[in-house]
PDB file of N, CA and C in Angstrom:
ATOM      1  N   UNK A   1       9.440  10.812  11.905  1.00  0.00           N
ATOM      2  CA  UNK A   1       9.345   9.450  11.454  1.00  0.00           C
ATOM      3  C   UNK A   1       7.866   9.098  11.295  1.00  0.00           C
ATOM      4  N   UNK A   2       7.546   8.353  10.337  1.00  0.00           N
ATOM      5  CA  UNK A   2       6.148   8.107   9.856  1.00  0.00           C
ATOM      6  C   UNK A   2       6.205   6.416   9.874  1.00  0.00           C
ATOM      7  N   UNK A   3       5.544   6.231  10.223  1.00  0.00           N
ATOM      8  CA  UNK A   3       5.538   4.430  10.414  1.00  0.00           C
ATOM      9  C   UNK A   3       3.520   3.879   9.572  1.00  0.00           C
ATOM     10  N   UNK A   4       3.341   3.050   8.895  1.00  0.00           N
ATOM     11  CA  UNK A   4       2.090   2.142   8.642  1.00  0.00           C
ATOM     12  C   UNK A   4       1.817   0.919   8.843  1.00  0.00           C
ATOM     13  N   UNK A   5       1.275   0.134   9.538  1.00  0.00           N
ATOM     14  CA  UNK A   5       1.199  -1.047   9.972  1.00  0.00           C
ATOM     15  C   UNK A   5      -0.337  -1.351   9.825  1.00  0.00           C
ATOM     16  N   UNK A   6      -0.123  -2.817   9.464  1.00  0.00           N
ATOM     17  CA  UNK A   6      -1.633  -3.423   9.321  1.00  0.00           C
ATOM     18  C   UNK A   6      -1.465  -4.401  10.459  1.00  0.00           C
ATOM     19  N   UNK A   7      -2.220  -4.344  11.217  1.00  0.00           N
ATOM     20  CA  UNK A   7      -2.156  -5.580  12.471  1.00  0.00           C
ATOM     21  C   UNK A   7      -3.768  -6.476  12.294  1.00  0.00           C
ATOM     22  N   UNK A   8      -3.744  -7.494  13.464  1.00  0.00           N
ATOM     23  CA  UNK A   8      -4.813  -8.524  13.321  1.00  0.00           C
ATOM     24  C   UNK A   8      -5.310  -7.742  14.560  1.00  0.00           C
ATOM     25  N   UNK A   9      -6.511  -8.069  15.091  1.00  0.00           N
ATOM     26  CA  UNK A   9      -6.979  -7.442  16.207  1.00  0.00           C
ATOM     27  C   UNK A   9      -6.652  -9.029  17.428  1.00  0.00           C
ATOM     28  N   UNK A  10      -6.081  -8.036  18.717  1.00  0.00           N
ATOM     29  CA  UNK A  10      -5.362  -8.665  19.717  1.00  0.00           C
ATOM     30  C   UNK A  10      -4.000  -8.730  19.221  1.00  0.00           C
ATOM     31  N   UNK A  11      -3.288  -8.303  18.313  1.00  0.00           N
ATOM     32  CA  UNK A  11      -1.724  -8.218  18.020  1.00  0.00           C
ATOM     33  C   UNK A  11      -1.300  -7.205  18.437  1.00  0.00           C
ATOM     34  N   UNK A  12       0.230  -7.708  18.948  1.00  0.00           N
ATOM     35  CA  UNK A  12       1.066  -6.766  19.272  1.00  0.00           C
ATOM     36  C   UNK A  12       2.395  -6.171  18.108  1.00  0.00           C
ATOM     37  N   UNK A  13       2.530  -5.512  18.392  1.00  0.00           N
ATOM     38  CA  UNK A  13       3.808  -4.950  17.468  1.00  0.00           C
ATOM     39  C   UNK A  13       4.949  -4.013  18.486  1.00  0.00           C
ATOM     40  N   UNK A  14       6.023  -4.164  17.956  1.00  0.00           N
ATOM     41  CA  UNK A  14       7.289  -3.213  19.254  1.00  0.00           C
ATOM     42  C   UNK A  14       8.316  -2.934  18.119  1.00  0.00           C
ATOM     43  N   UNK A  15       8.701  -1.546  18.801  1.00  0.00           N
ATOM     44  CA  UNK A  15       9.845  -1.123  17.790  1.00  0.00           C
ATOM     45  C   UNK A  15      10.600  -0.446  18.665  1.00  0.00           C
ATOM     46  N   UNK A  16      11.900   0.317  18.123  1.00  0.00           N
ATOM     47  CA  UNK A  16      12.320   1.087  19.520  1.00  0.00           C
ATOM     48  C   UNK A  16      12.378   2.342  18.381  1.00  0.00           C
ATOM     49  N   UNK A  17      12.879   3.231  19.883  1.00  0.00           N
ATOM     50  CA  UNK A  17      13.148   4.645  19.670  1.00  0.00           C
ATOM     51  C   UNK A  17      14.278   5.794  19.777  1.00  0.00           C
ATOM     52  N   UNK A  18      14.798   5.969  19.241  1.00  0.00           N
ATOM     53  CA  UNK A  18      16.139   6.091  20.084  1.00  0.00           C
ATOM     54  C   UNK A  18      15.995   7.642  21.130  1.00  0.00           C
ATOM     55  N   UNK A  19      16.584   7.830  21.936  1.00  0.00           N
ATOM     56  CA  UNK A  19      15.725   8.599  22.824  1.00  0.00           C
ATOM     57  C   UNK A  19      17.060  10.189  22.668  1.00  0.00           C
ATOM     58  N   UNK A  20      16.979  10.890  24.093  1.00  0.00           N
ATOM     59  CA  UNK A  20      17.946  11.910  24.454  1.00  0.00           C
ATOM     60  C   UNK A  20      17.834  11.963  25.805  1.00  0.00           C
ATOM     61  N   UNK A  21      17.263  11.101  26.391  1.00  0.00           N
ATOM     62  CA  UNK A  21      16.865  11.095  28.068  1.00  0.00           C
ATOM     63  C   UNK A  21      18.254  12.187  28.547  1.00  0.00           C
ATOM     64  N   UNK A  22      19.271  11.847  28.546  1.00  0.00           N
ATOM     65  CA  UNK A  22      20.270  12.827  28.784  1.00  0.00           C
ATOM     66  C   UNK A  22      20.530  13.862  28.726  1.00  0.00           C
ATOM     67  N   UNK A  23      19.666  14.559  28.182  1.00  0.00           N
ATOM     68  CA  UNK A  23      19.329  15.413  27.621  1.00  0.00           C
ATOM     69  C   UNK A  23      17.942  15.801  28.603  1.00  0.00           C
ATOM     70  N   UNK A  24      17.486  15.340  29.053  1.00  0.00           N
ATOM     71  CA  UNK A  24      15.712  15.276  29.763  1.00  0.00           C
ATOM     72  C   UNK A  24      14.926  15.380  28.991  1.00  0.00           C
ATOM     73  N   UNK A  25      14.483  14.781  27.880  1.00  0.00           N
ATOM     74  CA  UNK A  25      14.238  14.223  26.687  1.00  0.00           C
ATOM     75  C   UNK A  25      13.420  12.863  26.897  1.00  0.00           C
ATOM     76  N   UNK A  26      11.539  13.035  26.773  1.00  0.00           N
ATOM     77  CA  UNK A  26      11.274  11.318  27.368  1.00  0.00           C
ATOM     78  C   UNK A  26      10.428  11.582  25.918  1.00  0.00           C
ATOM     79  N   UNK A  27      10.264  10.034  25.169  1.00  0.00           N
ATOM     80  CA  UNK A  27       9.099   9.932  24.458  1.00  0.00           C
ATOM     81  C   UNK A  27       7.568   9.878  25.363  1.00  0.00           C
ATOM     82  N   UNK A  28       6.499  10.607  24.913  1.00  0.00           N
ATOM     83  CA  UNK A  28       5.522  10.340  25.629  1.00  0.00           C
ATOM     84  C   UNK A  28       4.192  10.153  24.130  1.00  0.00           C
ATOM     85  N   UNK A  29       3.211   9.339  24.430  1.00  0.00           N
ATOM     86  CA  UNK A  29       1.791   9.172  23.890  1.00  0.00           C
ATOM     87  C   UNK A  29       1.180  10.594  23.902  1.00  0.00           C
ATOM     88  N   UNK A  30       0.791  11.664  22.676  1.00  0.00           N
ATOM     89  CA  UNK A  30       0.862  12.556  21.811  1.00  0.00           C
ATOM     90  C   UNK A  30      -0.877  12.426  21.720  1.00  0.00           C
ATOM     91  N   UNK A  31      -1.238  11.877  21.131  1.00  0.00           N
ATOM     92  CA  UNK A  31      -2.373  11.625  20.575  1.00  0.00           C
ATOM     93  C   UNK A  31      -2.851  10.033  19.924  1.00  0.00           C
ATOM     94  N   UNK A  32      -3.942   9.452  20.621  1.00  0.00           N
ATOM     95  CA  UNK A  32      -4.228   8.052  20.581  1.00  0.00           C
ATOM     96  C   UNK A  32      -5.311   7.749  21.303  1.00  0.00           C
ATOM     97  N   UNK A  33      -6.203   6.997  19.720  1.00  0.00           N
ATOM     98  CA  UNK A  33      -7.453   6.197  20.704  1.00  0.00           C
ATOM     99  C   UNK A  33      -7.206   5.109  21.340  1.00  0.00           C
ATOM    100  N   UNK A  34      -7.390   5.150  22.705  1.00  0.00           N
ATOM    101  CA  UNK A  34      -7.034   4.189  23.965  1.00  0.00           C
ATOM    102  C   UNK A  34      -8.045   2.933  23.759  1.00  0.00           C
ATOM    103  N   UNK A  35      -9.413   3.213  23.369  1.00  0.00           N
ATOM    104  CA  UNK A  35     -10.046   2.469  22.368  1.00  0.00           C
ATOM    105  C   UNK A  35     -10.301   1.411  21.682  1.00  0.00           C
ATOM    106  N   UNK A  36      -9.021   1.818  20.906  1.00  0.00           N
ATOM    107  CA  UNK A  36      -8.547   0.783  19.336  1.00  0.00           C
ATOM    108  C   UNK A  36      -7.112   0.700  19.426  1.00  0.00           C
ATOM    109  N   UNK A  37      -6.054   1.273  20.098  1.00  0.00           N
ATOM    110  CA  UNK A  37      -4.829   0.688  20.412  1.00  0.00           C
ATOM    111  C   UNK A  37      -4.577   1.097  22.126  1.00  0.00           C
ATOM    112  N   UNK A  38      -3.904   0.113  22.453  1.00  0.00           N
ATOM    113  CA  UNK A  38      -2.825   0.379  23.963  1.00  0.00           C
ATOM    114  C   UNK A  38      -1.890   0.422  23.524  1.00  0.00           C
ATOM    115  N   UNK A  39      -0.709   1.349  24.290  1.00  0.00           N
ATOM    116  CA  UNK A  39       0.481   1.583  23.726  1.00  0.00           C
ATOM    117  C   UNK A  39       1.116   2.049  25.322  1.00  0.00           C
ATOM    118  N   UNK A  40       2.866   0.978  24.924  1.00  0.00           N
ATOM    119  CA  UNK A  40       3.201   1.173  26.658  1.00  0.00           C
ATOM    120  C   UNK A  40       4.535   1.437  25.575  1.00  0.00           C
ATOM    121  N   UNK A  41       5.157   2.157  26.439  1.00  0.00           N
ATOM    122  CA  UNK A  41       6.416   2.975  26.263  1.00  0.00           C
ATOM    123  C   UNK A  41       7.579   2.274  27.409  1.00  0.00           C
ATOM    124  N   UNK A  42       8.724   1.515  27.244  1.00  0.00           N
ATOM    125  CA  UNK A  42       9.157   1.142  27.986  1.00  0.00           C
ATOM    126  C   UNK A  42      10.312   1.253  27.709  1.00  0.00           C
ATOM    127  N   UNK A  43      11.686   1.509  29.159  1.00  0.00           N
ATOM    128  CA  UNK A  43      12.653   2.034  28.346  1.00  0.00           C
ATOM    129  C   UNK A  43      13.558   0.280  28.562  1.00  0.00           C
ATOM    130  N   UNK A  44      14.818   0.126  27.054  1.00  0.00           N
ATOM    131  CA  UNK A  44      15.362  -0.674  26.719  1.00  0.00           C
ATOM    132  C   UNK A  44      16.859  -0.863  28.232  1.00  0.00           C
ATOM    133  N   UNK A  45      17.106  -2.400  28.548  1.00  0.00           N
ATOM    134  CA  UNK A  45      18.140  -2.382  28.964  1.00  0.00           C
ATOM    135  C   UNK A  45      19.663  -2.374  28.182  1.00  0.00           C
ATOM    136  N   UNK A  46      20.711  -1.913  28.223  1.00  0.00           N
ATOM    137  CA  UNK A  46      22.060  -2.096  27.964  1.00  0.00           C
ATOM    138  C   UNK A  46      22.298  -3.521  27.729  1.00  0.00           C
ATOM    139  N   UNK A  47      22.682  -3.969  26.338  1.00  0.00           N
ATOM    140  CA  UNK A  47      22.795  -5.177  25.907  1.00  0.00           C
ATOM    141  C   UNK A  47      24.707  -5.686  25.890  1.00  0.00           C
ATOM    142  N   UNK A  48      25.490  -4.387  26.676  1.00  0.00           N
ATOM    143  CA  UNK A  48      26.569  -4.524  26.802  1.00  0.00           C
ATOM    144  C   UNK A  48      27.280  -4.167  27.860  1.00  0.00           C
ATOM    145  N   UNK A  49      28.015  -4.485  28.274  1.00  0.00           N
ATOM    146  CA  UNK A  49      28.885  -3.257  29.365  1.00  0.00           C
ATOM    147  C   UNK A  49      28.809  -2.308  29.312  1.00  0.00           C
ATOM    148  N   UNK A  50      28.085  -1.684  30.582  1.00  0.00           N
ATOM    149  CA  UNK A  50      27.748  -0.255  30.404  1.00  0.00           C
ATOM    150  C   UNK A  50      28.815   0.494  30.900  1.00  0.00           C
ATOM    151  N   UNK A  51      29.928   0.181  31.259  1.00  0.00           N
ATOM    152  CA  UNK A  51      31.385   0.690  31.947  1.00  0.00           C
ATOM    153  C   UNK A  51      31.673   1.504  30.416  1.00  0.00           C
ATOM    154  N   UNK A  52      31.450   0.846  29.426  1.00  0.00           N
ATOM    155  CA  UNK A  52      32.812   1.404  28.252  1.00  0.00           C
ATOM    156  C   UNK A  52      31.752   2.667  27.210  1.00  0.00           C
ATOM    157  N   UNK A  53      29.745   2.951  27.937  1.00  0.00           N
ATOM    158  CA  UNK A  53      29.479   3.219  27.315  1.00  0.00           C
ATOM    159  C   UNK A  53      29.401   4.625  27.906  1.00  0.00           C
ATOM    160  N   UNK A  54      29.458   5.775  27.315  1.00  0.00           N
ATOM    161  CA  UNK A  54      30.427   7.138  27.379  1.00  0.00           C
ATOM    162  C   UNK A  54      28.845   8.001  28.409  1.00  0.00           C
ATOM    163  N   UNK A  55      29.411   8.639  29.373  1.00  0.00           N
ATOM    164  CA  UNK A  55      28.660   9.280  30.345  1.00  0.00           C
ATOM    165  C   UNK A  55      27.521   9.975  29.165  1.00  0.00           C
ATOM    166  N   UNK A  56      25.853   9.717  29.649  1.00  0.00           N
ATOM    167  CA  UNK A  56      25.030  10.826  29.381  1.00  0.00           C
ATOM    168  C   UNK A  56      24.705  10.014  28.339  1.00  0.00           C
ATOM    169  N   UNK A  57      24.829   8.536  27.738  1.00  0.00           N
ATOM    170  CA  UNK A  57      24.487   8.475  26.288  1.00  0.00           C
ATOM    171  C   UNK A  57      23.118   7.464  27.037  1.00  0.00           C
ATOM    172  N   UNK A  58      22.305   7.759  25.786  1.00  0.00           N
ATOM    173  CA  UNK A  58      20.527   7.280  26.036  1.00  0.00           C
ATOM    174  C   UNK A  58      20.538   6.017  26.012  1.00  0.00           C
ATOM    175  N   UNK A  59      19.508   4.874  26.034  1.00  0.00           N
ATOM    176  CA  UNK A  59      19.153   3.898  25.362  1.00  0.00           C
ATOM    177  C   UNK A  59      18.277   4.006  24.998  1.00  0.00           C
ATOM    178  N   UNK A  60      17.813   3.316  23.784  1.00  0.00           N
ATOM    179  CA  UNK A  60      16.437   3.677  23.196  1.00  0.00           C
ATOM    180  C   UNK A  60      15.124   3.091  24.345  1.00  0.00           C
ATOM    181  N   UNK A  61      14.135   3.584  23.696  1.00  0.00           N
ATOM    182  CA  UNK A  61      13.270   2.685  24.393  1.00  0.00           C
ATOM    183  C   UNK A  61      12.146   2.258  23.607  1.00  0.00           C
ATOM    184  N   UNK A  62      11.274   1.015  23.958  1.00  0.00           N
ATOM    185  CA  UNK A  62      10.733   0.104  23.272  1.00  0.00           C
ATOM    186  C   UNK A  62       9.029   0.569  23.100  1.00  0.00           C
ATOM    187  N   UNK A  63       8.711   0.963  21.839  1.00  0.00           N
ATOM    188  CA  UNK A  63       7.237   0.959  21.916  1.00  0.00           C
ATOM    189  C   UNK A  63       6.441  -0.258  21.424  1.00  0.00           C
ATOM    190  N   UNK A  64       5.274  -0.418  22.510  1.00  0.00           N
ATOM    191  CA  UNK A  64       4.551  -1.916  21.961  1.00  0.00           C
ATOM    192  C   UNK A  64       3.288  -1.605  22.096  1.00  0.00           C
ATOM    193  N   UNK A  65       2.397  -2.030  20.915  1.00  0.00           N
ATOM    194  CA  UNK A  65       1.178  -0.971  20.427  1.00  0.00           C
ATOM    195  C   UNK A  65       0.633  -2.935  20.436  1.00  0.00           C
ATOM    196  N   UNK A  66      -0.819  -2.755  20.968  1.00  0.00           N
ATOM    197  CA  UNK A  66      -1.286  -3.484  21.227  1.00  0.00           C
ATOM    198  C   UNK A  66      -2.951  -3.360  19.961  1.00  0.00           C
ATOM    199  N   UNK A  67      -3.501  -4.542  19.492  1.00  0.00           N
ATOM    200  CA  UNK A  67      -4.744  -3.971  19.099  1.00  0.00           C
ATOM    201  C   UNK A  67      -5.635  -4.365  19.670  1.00  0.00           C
ATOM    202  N   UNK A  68      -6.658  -3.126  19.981  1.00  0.00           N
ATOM    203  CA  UNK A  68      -8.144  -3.807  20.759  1.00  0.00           C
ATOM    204  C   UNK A  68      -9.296  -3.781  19.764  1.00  0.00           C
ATOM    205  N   UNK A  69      -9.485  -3.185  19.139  1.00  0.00           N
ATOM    206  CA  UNK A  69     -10.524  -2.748  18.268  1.00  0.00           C
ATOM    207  C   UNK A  69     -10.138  -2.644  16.659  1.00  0.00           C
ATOM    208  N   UNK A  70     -10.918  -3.422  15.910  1.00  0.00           N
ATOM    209  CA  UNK A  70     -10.728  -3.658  14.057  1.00  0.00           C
ATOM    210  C   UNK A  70     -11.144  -1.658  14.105  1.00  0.00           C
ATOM    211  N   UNK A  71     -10.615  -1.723  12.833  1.00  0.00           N
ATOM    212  CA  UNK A  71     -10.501  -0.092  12.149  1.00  0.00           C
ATOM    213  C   UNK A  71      -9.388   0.413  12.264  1.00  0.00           C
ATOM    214  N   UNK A  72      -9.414   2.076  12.101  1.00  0.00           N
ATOM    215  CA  UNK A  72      -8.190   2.648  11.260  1.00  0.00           C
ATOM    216  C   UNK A  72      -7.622   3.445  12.807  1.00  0.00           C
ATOM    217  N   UNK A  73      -6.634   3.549  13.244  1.00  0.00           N
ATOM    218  CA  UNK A  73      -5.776   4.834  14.171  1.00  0.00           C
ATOM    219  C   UNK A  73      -4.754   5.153  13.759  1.00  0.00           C
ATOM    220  N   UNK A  74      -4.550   6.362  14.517  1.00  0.00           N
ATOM    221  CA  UNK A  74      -3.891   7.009  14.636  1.00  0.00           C
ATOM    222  C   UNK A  74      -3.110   7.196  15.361  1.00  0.00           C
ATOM    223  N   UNK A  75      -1.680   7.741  15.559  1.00  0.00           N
ATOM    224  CA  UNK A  75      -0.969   7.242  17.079  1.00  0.00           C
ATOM    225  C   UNK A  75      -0.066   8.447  16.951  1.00  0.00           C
ATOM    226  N   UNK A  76       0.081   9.913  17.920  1.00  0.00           N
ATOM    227  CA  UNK A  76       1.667   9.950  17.935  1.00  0.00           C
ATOM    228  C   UNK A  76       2.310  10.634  18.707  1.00  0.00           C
ATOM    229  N   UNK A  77       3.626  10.080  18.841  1.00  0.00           N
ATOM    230  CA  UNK A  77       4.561   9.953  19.668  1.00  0.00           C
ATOM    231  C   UNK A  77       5.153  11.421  19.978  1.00  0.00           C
ATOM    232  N   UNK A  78       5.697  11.830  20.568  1.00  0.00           N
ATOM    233  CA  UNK A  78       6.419  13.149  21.261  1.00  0.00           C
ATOM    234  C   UNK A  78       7.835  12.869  21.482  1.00  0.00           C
ATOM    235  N   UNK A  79       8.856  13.311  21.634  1.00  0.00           N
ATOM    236  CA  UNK A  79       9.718  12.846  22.338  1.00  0.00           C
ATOM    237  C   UNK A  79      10.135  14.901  22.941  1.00  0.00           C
ATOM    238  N   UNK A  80      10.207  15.324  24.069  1.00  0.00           N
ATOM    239  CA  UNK A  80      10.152  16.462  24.726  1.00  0.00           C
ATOM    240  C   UNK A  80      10.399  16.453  26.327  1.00  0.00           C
ATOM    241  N   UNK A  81      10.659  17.410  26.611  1.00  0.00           N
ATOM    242  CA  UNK A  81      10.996  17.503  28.017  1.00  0.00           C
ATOM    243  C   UNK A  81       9.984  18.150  28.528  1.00  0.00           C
ATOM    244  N   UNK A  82       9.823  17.922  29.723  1.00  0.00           N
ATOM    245  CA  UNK A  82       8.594  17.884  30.628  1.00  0.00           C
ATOM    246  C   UNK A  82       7.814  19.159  31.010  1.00  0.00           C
ATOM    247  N   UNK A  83       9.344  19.951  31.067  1.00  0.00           N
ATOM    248  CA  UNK A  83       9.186  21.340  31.708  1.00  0.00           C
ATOM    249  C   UNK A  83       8.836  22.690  30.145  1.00  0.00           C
ATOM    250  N   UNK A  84       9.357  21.850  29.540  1.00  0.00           N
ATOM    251  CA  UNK A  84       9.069  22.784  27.790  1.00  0.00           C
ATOM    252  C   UNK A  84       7.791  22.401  27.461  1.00  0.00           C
ATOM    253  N   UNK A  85       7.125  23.206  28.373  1.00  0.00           N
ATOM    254  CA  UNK A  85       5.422  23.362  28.022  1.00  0.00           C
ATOM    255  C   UNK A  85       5.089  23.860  26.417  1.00  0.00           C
ATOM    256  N   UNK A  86       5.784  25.042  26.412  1.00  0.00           N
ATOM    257  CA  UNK A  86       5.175  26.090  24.950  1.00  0.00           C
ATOM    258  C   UNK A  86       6.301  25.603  23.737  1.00  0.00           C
ATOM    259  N   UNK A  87       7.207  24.442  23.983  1.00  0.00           N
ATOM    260  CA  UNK A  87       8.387  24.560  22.609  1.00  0.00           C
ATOM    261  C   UNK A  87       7.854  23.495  21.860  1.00  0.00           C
ATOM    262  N   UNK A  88       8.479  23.628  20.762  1.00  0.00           N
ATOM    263  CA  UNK A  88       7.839  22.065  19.729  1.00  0.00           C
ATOM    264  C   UNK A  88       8.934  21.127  20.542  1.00  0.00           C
ATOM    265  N   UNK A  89       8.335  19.527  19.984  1.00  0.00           N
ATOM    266  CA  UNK A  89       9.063  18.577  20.369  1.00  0.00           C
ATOM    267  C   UNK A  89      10.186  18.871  19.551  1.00  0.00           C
ATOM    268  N   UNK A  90      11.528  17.554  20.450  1.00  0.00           N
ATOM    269  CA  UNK A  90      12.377  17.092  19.757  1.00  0.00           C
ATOM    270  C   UNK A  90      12.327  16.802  17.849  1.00  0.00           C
ATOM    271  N   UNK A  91      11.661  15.228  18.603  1.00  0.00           N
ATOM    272  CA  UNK A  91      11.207  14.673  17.603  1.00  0.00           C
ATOM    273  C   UNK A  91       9.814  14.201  17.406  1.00  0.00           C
ATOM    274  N   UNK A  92       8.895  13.841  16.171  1.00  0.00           N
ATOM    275  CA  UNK A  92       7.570  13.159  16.823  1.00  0.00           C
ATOM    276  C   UNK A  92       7.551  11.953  15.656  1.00  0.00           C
ATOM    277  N   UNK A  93       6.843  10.976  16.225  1.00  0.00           N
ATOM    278  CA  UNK A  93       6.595   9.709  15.521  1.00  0.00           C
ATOM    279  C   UNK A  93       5.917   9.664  15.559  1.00  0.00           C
ATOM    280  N   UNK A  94       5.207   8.819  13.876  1.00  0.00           N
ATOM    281  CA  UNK A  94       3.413   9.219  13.532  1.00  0.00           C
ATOM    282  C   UNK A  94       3.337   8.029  12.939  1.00  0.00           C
ATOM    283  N   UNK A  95       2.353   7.144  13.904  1.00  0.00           N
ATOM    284  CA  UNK A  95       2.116   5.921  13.391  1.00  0.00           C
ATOM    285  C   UNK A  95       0.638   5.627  12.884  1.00  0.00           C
ATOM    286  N   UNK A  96       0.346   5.384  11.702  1.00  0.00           N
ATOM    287  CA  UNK A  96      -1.350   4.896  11.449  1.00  0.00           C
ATOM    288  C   UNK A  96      -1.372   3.424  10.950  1.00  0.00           C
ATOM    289  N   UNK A  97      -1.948   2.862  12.150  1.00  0.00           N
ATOM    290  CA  UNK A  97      -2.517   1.024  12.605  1.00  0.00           C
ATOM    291  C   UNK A  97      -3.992   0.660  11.473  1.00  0.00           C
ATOM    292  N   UNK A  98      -4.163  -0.030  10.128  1.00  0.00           N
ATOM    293  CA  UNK A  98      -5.226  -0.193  10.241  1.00  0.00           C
ATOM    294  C   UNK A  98      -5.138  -2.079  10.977  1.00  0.00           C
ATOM    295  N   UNK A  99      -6.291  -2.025  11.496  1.00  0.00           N
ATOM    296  CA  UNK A  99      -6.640  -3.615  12.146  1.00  0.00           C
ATOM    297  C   UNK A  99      -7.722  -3.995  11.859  1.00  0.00           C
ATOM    298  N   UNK A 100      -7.181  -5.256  11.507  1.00  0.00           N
ATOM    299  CA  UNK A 100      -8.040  -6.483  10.808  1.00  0.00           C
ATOM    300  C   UNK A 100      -8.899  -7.185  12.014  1.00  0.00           C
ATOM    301  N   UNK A 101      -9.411  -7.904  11.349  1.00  0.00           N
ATOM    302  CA  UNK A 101     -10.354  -8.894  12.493  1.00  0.00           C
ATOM    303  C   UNK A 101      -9.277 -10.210  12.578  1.00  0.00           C
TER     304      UNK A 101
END
């Protein structure tokens, strides 16, 4: 997934992700200037009864990219398990922020 966003500097932006945690499957921060964006990874609560929702299934979770610094980044996402040092990710999400003043 490829994402472009123009933000104001001090704006936030959030999107979600859909995950595989069930899998042992976490999104993690890949590559990113800490810099010119903050970015917190947080996972989503169940917006329903979680009784009827089927053993092992994920919820997404919420990314919210913050701006500190005007100019161009780069951002991206992983989604992989912890212990799979040498495998490619799952999935990866590639976000480029330019920010305004």
């Amino acid at each position: 997934m490829n994402k472009e966003l123009t933000l104001r500097l001090g704006e936030r932006y959030a999107f979600d992700l859909e995950t595989h945690s069930g899998g042992g499957y976490l999104w993690r921060v890949a590559a990113n200037d800490e810099s010119v964006l903050h970015v917190e990874i947080k996972p989503r609560k169940a917006s329903q009864d979680i009784s009827a929702i089927p053993i092992g299934k994920s919820f997404p979770v919420q990314v919210e990219i913050k701006a500190l610094a005007t100019g161009k980044a780069s951002l991206l996402l992983e989604e992989r398990r912890g212990w799979e040092k040498d495998s490619e990710p799952l999935n990866r999400c590639s976000v480029t922020v330019t920010i305004n003043p």
